[in-house]
Protein backbone atom coordinates (compact mmCIF):
# COMPACT_ATOMS: atom_id res chain seq x y z
CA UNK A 1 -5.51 -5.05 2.45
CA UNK A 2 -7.88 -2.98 4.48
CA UNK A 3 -11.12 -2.01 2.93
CA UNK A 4 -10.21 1.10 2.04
CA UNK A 5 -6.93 -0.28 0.08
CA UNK A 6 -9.36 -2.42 -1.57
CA UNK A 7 -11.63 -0.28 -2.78
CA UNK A 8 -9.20 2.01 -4.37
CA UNK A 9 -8.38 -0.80 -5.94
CA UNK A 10 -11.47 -1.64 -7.22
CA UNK A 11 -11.85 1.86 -8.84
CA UNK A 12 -7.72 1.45 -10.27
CA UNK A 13 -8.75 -1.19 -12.21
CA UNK A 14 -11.01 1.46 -14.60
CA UNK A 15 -7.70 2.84 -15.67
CA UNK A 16 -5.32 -0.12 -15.60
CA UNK A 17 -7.84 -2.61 -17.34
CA UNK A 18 -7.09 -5.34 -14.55
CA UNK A 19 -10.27 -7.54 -14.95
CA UNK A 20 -8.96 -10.14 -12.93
CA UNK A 21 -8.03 -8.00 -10.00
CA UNK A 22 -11.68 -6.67 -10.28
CA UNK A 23 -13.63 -9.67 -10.20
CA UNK A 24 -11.50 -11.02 -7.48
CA UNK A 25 -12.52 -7.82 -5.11
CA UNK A 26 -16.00 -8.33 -5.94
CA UNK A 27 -18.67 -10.24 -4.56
CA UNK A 28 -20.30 -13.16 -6.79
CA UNK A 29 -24.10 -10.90 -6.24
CA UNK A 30 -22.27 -7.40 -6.25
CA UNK A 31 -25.29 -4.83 -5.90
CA UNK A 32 -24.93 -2.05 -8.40
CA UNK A 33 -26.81 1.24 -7.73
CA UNK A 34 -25.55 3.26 -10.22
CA UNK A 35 -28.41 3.09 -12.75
CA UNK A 36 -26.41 3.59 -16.37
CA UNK A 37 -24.60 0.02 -15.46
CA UNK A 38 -26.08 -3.79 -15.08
CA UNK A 39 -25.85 -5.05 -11.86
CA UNK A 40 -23.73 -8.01 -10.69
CA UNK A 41 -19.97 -8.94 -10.98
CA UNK A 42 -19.89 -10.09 -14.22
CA UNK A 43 -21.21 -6.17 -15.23
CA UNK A 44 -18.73 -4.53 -13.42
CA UNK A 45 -15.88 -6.62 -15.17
CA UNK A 46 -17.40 -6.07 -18.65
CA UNK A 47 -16.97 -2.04 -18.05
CA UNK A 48 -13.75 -2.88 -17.11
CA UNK A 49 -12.56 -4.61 -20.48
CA UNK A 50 -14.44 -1.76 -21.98
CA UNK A 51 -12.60 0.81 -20.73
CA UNK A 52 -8.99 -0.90 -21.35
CA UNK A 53 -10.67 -1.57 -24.96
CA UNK A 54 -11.05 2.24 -25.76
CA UNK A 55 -8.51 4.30 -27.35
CA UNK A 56 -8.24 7.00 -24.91
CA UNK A 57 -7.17 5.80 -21.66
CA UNK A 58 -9.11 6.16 -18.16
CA UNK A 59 -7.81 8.25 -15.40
CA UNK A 60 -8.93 7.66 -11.90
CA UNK A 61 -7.48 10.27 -9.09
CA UNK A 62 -8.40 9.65 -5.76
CA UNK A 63 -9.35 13.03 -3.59
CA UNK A 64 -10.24 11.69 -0.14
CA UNK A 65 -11.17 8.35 1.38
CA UNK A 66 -12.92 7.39 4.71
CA UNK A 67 -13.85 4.52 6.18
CA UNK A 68 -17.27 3.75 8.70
CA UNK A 69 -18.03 0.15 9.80
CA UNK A 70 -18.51 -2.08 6.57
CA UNK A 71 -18.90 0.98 4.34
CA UNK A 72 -15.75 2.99 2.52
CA UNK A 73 -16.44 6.04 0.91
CA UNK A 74 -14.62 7.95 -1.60
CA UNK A 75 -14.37 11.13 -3.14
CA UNK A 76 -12.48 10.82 -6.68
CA UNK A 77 -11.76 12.63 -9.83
CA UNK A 78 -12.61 10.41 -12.87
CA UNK A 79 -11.70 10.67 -16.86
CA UNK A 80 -13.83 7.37 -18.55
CA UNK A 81 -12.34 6.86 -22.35
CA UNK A 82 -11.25 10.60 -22.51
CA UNK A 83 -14.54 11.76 -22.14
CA UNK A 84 -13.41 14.82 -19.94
CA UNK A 85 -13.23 14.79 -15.92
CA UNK A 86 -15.82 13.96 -13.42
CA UNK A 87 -16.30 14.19 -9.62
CA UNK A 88 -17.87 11.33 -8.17
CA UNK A 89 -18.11 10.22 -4.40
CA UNK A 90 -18.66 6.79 -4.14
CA UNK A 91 -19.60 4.51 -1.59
CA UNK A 92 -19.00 0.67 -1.56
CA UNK A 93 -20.42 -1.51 1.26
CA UNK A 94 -18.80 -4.84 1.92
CA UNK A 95 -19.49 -8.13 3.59
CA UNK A 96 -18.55 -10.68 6.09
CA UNK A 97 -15.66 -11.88 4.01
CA UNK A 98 -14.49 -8.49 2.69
CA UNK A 99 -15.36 -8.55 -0.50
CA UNK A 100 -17.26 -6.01 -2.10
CA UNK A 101 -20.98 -6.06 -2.02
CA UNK A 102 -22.51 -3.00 -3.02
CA UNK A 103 -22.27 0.20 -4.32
CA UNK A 104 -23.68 3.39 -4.39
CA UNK A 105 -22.50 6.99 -6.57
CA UNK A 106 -23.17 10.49 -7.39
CA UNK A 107 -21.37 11.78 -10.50
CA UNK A 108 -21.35 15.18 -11.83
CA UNK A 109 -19.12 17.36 -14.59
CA UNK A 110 -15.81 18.86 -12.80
CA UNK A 111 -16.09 22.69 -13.23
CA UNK A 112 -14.62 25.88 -12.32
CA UNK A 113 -14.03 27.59 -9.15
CA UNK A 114 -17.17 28.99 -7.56
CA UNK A 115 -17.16 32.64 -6.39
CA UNK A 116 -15.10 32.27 -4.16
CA UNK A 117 -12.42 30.83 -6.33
CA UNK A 118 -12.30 27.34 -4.44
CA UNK A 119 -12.48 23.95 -6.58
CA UNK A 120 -15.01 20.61 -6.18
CA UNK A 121 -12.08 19.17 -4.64
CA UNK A 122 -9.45 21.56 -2.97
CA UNK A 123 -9.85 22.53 0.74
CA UNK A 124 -8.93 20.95 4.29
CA UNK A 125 -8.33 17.32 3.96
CA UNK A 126 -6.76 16.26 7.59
CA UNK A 127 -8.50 13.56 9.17
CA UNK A 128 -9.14 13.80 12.85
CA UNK A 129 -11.31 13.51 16.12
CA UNK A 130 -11.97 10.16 15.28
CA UNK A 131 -13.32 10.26 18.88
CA UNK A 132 -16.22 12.34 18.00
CA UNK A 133 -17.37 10.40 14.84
CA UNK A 134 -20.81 9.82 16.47
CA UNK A 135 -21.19 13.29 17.66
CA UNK A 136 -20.02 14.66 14.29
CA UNK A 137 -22.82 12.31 12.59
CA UNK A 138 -25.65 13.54 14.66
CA UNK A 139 -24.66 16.89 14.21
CA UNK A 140 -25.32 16.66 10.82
CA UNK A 141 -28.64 14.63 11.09
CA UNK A 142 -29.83 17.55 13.00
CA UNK A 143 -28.57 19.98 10.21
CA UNK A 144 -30.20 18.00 7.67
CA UNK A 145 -33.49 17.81 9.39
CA UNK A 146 -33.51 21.39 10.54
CA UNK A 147 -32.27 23.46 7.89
CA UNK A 148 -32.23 20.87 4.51
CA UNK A 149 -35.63 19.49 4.92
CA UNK A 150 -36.62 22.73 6.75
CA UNK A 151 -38.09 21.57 10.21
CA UNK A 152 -36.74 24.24 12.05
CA UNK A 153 -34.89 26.88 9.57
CA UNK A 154 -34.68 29.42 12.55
CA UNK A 155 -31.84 27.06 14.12
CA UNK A 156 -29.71 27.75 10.67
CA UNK A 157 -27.11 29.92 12.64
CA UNK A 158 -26.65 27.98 15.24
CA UNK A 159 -24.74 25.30 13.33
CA UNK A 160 -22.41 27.38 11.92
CA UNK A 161 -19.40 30.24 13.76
CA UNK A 162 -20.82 32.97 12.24
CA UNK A 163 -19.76 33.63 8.78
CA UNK A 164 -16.78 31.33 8.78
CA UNK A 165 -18.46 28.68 6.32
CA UNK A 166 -15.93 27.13 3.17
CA UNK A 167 -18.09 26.36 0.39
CA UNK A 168 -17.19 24.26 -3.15
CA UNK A 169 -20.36 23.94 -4.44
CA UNK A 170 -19.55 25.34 -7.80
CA UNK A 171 -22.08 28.25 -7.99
CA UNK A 172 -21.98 29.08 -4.13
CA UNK A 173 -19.69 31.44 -2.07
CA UNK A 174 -17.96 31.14 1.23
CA UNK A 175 -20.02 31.81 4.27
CA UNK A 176 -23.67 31.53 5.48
CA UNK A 177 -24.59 34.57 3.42
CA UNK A 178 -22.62 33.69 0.49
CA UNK A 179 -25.39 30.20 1.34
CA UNK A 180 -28.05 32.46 1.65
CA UNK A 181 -27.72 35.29 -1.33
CA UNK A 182 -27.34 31.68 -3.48
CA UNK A 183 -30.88 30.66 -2.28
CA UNK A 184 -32.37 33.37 -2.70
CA UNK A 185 -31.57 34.17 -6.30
CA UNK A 186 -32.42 30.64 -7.17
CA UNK A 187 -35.59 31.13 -5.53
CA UNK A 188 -36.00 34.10 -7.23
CA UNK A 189 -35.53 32.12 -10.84
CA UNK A 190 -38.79 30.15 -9.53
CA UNK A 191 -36.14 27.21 -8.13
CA UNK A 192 -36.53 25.23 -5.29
CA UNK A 193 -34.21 23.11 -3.51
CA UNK A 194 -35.71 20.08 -1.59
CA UNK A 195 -34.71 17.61 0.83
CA UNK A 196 -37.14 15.20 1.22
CA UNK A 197 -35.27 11.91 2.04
CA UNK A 198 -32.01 11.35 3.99
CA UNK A 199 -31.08 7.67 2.96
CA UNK A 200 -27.52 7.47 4.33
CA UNK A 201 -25.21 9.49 6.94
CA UNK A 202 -21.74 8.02 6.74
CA UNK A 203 -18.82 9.88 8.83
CA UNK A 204 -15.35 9.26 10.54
CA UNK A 205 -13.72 11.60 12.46
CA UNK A 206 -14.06 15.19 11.19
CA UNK A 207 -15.97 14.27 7.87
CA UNK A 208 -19.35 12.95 7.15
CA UNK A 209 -21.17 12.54 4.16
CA UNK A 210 -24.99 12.26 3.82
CA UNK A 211 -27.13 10.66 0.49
CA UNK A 212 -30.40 12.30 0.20
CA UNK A 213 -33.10 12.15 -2.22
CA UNK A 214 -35.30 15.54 -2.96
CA UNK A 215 -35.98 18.20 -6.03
CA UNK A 216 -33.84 20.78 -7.41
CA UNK A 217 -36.35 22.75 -9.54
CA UNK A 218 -38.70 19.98 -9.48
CA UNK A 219 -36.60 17.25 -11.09
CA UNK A 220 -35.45 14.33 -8.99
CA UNK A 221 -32.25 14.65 -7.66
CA UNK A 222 -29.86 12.62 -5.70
CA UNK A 223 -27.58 15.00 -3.07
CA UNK A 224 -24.52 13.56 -2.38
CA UNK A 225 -22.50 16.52 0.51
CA UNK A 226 -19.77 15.99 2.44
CA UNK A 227 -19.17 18.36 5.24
CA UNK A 228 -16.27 19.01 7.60
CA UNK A 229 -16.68 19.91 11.71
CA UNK A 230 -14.70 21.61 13.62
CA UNK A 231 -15.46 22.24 17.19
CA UNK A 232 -18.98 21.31 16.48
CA UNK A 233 -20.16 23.67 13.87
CA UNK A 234 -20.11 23.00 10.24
CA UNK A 235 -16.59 24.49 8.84
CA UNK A 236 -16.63 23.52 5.29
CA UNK A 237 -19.13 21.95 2.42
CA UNK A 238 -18.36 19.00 -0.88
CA UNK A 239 -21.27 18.07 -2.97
CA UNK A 240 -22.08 16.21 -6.24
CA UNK A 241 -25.84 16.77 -7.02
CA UNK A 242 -27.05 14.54 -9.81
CA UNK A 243 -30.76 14.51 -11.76
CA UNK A 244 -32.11 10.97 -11.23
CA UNK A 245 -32.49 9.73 -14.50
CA UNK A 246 -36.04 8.18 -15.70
CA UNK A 247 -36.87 4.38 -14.83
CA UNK A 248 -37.16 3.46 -18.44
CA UNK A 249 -33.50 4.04 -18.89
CA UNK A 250 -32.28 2.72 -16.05
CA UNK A 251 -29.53 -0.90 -16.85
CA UNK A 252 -30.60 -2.11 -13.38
CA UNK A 253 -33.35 -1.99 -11.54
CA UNK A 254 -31.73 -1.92 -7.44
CA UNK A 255 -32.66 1.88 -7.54
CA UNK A 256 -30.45 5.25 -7.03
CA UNK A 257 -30.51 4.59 -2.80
């Protein structure tokens, strides 16, 4: 199996209640970010029985998958117990033996289309230039330094062709106005959104997908986009934003990054 056979496994096993399959992709000292779950193999199994224990069955539907060095990362629509759908990406490192190490998520509500009448998940889903993988990823380092943590928001144009920007953040439209009009009436609710901390830029090909910690209206928050280049500009935007919740409740203490 490659990895990224084996991690949709791993995340099949929520709906088909196959502990044994589970523990057998995971390491013995699995690393467990999300911070509503114990860490640890044995923790991951247990949700497992859970979820095969409840009377509404789980439903796990896998959007897009992509692959960079020992990392696979996944976007995925998820129904836990009946409990109504949820985007999540998730990202699952592994080790030397290929087994499953860690993991990290961002999980969010599915809703409606945005303004522009274009789902969390719909959109261009083609991989290619693998060849440009590293050029893709530092294209979006520079983004995320520039315009997300605002170093240098006067080189916003210049990462996009023109207006031709697809957006699926749920309250966003299409373009780099239908970007800007959305900051600016958040901004004028008093809202703020802040980058402050890019922890991880995965990519392959024509996707890449950063983790960043910041604010959104001065909560904590854990950014999770995805974007999609083409001809080095930035064609088309994924997220999952997610309020960190606080350390007293958190079942593990590994942290959200």
């Amino acid at each position: 199996m490659t990895n990224i056979e084996k991690a949709l496994a791993l995340i099949g096993t929520f709906a088909s209640g196959d502990t044994e399959k589970a523990a057998s992709l995971l390491a013995e000292g699995y690393i467990q970010h999300n911070l509503a779950y114990g860490t640890g193999r044995g923790a991951f199994v247990g949700s497992v029985a859970y979820l095969a224990s409840a009377p509404a069955k789980t439903t796990v539907r896998n959007i897009r998958a992509f692959e960079d060095g020992d990392k696979v990362f996944l976007q995925t629509v998820y129904n836990f117990a009946g409990m109504g759908e949820q985007i999540a990406f998730d990202i699952f490192r592994f080790d030397d033996d290929g087994m499953i190490a860690e993991h990290w998520d961002n999980i969010a509500a599915v809703a409606g289309p945005n303004p522009s009448g274009h789902t969390q998940t719909d959109g261009y889903d083609k991989l290619e230039d693998l060849g440009r993988t590293e050029e893709n990823r530092e294209l979006v380092r520079n983004f995320l330094h520039d315009v997300l943590q605002g170093k240098a928001p006067e080189k916003t144009p210049s990462y996009f062709d023109g207006d031709r920007y697809i957006q699926h953040n749920t309250g966003i439209a299409d373009g780099l106005s239908g970007l800007g009009a959305a900051l600016e009436a958040l901004a004028g609710q008093g809202i703020q959104i802040i980058y402050t901390t890019v922890h991880q830029v995965l990519a392959q090909g024509n996707f890449v997908l950063a983790v960043s910690e910041g604010t959104f209206g001065g909560a904590l928050t854990s950014y999770y986009d995805l974007w999609r280049v083409e001809n080095g500009k930035i064609a088309e935007h994924w997220d999952v934003m997610e309020t960190i919740a606080a350390k007293e409740t958190w079942k593990n203490q590994n942290g959200k990054f």
